[in-house]
N, C-alpha and C. Protein backbone atom coordinates (compact mmCIF):
# COMPACT_ATOMS: atom_id res chain seq x y z
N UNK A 1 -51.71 205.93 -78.94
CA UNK A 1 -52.78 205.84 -77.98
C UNK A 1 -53.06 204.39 -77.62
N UNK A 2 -53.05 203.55 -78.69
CA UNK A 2 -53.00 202.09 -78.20
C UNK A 2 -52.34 201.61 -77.23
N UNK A 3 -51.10 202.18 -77.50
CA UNK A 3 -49.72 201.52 -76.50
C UNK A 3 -50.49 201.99 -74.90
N UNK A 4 -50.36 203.11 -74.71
CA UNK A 4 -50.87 203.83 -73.89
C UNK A 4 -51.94 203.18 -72.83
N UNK A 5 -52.77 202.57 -73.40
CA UNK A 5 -54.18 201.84 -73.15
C UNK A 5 -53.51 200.50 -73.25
N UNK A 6 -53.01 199.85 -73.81
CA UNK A 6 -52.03 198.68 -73.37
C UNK A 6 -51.68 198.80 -71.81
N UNK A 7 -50.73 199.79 -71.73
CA UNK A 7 -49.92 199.43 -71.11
C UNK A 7 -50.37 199.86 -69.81
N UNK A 8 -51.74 200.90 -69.48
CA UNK A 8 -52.57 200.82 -68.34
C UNK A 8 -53.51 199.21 -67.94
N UNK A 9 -53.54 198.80 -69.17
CA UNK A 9 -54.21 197.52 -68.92
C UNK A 9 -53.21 196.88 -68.51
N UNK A 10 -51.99 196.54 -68.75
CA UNK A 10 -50.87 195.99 -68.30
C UNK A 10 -50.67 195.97 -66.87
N UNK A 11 -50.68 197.17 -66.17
CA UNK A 11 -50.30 197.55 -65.23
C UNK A 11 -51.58 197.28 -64.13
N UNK A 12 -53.24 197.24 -64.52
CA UNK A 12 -53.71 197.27 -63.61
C UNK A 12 -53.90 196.01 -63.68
N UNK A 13 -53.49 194.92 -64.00
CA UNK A 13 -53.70 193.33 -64.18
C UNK A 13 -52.68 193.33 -63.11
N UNK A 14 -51.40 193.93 -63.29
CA UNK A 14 -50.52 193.64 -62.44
C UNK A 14 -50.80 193.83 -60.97
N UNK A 15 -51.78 194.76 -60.69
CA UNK A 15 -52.11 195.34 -59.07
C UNK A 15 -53.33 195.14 -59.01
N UNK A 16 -54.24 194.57 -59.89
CA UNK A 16 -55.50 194.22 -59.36
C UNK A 16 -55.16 192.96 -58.11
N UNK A 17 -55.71 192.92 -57.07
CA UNK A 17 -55.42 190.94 -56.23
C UNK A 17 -56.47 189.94 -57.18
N UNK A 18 -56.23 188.94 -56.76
CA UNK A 18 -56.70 188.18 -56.90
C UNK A 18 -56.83 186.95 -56.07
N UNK A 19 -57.41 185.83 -56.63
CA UNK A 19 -57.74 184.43 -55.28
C UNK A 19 -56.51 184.02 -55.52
N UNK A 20 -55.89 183.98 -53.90
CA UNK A 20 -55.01 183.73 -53.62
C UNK A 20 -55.44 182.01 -53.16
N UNK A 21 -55.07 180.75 -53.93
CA UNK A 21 -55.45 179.33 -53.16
C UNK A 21 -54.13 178.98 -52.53
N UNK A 22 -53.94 179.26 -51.06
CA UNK A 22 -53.13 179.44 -50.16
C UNK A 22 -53.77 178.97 -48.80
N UNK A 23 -52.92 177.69 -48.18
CA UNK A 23 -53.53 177.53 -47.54
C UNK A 23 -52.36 177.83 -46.37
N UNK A 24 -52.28 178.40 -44.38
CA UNK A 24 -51.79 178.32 -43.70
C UNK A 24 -51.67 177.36 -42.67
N UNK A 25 -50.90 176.48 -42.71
CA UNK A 25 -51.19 175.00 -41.39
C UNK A 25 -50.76 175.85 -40.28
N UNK A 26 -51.53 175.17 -38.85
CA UNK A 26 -51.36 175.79 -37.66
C UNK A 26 -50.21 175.86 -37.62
N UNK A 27 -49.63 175.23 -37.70
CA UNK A 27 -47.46 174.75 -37.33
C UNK A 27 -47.26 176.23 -38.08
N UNK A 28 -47.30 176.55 -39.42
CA UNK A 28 -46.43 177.56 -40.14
C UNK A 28 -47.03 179.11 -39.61
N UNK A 29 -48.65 178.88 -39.25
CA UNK A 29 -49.01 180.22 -38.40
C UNK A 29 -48.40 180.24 -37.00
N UNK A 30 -48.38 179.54 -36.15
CA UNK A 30 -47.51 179.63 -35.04
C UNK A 30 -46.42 180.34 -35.25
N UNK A 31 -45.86 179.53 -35.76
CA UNK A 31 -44.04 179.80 -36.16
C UNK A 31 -44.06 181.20 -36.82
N UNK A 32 -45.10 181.66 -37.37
CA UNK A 32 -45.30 182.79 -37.53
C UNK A 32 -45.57 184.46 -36.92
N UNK A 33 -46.33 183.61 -35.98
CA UNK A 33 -46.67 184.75 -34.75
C UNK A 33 -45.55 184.50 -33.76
N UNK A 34 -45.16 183.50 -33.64
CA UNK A 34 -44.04 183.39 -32.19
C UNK A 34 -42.32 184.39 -33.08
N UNK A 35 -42.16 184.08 -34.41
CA UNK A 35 -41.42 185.04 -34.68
C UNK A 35 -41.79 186.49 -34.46
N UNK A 36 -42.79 186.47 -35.23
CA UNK A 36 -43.21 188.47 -34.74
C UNK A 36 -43.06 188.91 -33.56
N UNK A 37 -43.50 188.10 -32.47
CA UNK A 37 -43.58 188.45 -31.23
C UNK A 37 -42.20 188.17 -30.91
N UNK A 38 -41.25 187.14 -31.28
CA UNK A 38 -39.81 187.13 -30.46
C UNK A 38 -39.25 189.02 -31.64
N UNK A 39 -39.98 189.11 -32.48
CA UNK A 39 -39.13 190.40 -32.94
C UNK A 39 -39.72 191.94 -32.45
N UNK A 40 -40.88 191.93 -32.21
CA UNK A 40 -41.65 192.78 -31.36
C UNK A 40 -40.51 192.99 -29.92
N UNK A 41 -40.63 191.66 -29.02
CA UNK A 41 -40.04 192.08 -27.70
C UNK A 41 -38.50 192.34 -27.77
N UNK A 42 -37.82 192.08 -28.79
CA UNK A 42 -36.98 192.30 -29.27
C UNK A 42 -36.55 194.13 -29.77
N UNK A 43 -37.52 194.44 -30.37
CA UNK A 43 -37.23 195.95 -30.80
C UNK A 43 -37.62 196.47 -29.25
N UNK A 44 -38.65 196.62 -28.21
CA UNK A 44 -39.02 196.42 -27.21
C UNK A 44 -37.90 196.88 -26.60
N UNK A 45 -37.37 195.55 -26.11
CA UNK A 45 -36.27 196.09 -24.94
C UNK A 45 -35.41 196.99 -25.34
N UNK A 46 -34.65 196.37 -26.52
CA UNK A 46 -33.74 197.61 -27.13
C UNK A 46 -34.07 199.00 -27.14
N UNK A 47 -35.48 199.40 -27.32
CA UNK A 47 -35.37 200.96 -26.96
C UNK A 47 -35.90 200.87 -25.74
N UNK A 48 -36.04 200.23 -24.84
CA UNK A 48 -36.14 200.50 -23.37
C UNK A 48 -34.93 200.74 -22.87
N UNK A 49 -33.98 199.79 -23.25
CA UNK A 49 -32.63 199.99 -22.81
C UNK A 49 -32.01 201.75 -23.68
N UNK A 50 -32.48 202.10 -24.54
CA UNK A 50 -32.10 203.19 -25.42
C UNK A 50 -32.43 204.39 -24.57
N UNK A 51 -33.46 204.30 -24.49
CA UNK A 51 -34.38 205.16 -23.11
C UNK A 51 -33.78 205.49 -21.81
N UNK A 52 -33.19 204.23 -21.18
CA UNK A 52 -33.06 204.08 -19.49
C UNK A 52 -31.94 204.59 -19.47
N UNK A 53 -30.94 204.17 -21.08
CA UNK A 53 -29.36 204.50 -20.73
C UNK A 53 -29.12 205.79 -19.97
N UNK A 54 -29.89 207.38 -20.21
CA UNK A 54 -28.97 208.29 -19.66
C UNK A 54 -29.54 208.71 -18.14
N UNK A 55 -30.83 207.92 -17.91
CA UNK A 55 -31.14 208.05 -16.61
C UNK A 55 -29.79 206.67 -15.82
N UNK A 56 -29.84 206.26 -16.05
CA UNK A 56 -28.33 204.59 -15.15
C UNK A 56 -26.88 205.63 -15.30
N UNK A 57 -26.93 206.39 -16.27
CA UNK A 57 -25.65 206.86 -16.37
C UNK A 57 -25.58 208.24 -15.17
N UNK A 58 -26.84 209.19 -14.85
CA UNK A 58 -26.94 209.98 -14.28
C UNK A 58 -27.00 209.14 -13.06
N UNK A 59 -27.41 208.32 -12.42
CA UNK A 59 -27.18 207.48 -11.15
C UNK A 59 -25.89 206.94 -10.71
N UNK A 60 -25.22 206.53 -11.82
CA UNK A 60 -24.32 205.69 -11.64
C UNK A 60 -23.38 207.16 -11.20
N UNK A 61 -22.90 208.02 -11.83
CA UNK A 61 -22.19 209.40 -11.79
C UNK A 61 -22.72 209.97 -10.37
N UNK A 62 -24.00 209.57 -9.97
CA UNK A 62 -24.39 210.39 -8.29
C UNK A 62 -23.30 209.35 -7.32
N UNK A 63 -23.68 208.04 -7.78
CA UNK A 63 -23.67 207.30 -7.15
C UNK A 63 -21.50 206.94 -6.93
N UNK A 64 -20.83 207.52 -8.15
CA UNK A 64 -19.75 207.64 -8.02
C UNK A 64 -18.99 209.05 -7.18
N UNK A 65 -20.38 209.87 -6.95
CA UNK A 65 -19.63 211.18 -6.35
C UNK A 65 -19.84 210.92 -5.16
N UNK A 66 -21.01 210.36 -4.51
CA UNK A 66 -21.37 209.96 -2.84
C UNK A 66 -19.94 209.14 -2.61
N UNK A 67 -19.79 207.92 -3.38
CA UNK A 67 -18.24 207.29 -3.04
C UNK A 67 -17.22 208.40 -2.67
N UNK A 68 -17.05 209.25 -3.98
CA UNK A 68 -15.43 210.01 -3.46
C UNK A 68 -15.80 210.35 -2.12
N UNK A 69 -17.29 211.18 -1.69
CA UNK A 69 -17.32 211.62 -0.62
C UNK A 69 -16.79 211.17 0.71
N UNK A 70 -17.09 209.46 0.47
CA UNK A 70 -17.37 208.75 1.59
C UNK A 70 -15.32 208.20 1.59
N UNK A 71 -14.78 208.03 0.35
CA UNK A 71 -13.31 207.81 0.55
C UNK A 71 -12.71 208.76 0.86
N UNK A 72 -13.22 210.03 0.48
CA UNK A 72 -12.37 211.66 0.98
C UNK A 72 -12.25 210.95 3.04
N UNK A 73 -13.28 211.36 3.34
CA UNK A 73 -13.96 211.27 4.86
C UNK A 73 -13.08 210.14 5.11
N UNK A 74 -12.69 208.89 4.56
CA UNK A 74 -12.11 207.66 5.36
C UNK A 74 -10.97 208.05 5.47
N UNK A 75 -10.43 208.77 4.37
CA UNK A 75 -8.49 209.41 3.85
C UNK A 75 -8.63 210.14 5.35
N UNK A 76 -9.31 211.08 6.00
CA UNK A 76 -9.28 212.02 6.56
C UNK A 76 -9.40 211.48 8.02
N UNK A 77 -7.88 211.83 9.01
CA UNK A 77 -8.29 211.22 10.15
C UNK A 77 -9.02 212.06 10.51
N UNK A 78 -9.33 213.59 10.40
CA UNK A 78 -10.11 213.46 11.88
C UNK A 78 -12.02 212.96 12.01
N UNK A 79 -11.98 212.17 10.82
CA UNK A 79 -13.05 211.32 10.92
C UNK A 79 -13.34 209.90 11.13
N UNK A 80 -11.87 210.12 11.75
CA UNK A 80 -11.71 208.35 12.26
C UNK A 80 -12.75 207.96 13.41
N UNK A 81 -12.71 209.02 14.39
CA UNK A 81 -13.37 208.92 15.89
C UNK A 81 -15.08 208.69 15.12
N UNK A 82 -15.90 209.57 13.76
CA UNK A 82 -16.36 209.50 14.01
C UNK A 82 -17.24 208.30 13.50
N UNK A 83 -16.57 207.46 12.89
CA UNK A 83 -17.25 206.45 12.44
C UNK A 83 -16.78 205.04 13.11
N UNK A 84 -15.98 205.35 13.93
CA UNK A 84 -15.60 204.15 14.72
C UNK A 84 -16.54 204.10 16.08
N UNK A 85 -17.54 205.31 15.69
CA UNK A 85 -18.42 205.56 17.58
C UNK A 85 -17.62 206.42 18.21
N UNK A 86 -17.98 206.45 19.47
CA UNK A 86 -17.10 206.86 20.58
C UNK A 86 -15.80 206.68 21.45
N UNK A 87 -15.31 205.98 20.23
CA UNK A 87 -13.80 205.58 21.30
C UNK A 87 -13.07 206.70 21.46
N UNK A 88 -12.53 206.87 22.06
CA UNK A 88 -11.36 207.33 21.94
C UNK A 88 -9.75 207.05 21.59
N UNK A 89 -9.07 207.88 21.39
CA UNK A 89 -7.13 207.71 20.67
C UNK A 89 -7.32 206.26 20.85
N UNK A 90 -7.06 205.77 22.40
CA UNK A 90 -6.78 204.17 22.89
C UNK A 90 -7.79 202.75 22.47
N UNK A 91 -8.67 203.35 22.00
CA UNK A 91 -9.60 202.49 21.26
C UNK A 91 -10.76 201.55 22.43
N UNK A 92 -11.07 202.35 23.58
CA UNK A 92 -11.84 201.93 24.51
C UNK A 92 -13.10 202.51 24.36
């Protein structure tokens, strides 16, 4: 039972706090907050970018099928007349 009662006294010495005589100079608090914050905007973008990826990928995939459309249509004469205007065969 001694040990027992020891070794709770042991343990709450260990996790009681105490006066911490600690002092912070402006320089080492700065440097302190400007890290958090470069690691804040840091986690930040990364899941913004984590986020945006499958909406850019669904655009980019629209945006690659409007192309075939528009190279099908150029491959294809008889849509030559219509994007050249109104000329006609002779080009007048």
């Amino acid at each position: 039972m001694r040990r027992f009662i020891a070794s709770i006294c042991f343990v709450l010495a260990l996790t009681v706090p105490t006066v911490a005589f600690a002092y912070v100079g402006p320089g080492a608090g700065l440097g302190l907050l400007s890290a958090l914050w470069a690691l804040i905007a840091a986690l930040a973008t990364a899941l913004s970018f984590i986020i945006a990826w499958p909406f850019r990928k669904a655009l980019k995939r629209r945006r690659a099928s409007r192309g075939m459309e528009t190279a099908e249509k150029r491959a294809d004469p008889t849509h030559w007349n219509e994007r050249e205007g109104s000329r006609d065969e002779t080009g007048r």
